[in-house]
Protein backbone atom coordinates (compact mmCIF):
# COMPACT_ATOMS: atom_id res chain seq x y z
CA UNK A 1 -9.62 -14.90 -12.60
CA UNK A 2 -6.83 -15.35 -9.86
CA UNK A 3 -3.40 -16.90 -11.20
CA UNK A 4 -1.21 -18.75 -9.43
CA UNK A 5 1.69 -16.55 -10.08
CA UNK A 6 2.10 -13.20 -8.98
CA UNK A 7 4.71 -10.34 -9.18
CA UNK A 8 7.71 -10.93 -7.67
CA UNK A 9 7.84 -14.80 -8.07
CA UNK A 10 11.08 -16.49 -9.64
CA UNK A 11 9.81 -18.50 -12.27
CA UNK A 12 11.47 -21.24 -15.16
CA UNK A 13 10.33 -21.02 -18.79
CA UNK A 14 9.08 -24.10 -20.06
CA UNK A 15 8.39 -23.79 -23.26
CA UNK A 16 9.98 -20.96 -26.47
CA UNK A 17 13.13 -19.76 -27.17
CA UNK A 18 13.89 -19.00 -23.66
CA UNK A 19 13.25 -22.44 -22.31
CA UNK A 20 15.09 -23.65 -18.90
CA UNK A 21 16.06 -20.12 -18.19
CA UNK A 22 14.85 -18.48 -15.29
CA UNK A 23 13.65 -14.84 -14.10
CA UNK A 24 11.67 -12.55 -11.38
CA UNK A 25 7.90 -11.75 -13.16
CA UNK A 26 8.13 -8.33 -13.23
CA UNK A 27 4.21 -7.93 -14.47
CA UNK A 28 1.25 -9.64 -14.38
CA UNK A 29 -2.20 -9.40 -16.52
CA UNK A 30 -5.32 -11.70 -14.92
CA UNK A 31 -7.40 -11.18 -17.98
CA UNK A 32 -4.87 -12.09 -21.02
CA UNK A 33 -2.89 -14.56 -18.38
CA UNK A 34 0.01 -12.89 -19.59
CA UNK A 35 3.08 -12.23 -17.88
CA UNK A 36 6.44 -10.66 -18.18
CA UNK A 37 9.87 -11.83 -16.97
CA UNK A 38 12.69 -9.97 -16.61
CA UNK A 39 15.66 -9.79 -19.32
CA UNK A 40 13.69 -12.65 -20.75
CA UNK A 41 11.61 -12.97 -24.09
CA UNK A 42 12.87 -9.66 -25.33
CA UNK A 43 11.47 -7.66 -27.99
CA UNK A 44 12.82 -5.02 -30.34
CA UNK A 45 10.62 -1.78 -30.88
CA UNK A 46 11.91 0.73 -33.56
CA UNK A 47 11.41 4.12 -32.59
CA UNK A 48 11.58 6.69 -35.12
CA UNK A 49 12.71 10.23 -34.66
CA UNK A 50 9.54 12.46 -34.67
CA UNK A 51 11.81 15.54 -35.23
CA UNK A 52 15.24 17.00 -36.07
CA UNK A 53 16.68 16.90 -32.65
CA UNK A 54 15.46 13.25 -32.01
CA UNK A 55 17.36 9.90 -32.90
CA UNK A 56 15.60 6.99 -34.18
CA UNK A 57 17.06 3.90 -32.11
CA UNK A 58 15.88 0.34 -31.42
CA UNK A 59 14.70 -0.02 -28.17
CA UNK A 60 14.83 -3.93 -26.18
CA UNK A 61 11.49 -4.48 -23.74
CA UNK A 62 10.65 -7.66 -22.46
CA UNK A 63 7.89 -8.99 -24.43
CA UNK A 64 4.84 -11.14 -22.60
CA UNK A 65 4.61 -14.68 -22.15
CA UNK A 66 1.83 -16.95 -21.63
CA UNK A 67 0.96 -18.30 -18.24
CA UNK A 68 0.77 -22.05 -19.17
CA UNK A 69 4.47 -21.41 -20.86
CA UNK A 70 5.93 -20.82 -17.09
CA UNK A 71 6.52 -22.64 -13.22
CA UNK A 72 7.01 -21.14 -10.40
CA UNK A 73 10.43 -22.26 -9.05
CA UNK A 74 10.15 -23.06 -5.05
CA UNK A 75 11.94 -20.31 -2.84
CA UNK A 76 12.46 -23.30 -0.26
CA UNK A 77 13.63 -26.25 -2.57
CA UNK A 78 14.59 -24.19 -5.39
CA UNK A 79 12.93 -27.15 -7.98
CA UNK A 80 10.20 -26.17 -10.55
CA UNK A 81 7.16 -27.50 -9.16
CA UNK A 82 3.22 -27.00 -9.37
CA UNK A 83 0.94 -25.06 -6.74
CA UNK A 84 -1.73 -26.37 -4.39
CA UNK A 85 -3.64 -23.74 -2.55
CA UNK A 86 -4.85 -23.69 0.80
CA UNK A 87 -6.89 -21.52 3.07
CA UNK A 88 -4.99 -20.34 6.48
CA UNK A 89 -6.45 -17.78 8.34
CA UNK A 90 -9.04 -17.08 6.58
CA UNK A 91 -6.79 -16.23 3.18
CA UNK A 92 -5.79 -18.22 0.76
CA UNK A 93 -2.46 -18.94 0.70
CA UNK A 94 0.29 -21.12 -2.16
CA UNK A 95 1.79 -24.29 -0.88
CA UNK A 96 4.76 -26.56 -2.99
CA UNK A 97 3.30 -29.29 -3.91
CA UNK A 98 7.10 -30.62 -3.81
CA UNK A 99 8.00 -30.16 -0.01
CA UNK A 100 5.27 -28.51 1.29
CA UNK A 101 6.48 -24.89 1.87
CA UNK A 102 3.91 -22.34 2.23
CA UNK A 103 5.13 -19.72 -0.36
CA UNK A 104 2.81 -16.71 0.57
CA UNK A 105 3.34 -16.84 4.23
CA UNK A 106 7.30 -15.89 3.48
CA UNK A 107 5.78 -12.81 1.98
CA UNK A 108 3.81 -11.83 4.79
CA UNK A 109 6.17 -11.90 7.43
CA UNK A 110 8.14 -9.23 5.21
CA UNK A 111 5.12 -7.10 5.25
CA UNK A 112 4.72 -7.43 8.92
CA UNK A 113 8.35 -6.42 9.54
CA UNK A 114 7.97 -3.24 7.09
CA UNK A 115 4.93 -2.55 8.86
CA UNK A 116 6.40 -2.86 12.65
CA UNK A 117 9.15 -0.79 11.35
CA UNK A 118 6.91 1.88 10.00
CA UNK A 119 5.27 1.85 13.04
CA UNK A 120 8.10 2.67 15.70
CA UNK A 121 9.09 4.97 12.92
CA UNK A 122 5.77 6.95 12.80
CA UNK A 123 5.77 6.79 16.90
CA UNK A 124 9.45 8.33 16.48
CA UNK A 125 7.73 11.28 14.46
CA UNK A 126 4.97 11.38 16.64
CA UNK A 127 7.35 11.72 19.79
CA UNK A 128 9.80 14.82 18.11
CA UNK A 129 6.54 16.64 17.19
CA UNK A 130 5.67 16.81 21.06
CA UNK A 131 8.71 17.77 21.83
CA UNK A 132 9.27 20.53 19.48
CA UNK A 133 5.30 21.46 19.65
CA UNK A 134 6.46 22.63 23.24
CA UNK A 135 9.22 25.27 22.14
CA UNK A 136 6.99 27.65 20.27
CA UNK A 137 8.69 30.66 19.01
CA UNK A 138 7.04 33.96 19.58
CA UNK A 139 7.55 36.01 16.79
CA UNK A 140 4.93 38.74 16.94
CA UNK A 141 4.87 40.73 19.75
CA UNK A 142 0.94 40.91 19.43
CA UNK A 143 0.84 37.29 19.51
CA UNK A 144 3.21 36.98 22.32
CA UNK A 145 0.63 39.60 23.61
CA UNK A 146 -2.37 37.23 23.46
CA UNK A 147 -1.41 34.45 25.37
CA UNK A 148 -0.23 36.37 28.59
């Protein structure tokens, strides 16, 4: 099952301890619809020292929340709001239901920048190989040898 959040999202608590706070989902789990926000809904674990040199300690995680317990807080309008989706070039693809801002397209422009970046990069790489494939070193006279 696909959720309408996904990592990355800013979302608003909306119902617990934590309500009307907000956070970035740092994790998401399709089959429990379970996901976790960050520095929110944290849990204590109690670790104890397995041996001499160890120290027992309490360690803070955040802890999971249910999906129906969050919204997904509009990168446009900044508002809590509900999600319709759509179908744009042949994907699928989150809209605000509030003003109408299509939320995954933001995303994909970033990934076409990183990937037009790694691009010229790679065709920067590509171009200092050929140069430096054309100074070969000799370094055995047997070799040097072979190709006269």
């Amino acid at each position: 099952m696909s959720l309408r959040i996904k990592k990355g999202d800013t979302v608003k608590i909306i119902a617990g301890h934590d309500k009307g706070q907000t956070g970035k989902v740092i994790a998401v789990d399709p089959e429990t619809e379970l996901i976790k926000v960050e520095n929110l809904n944290m849990v204590s674990r109690h670790h104890k020292a397995r041996t001499a040199q160890e120290q027992s300690d309490i360690i803070k995680t955040e802890g999971n929340i249910h999906i129906s317990n969050v919204m997904l807080v509009c990168p446009s309008c900044e508002k809590t709001t509900r999600i319709e989706t759509m179908e744009a070039d042949g994907k699928k693809h989150r809209k605000c239901k509030k003003c109408g801002f299509d939320i995954d397209a933001k995303k994909a422009e970033k990934k076409d920048t990183k990937k037009r970046a790694s691009k010229t990069a790679s065709q920067d790489k590509t171009e200092k190989t050929e140069k430096t494939s054309s100074r070969v070193k000799r370094t055995r006279k047997s070799d040097a040898a072979k190709t006269e």
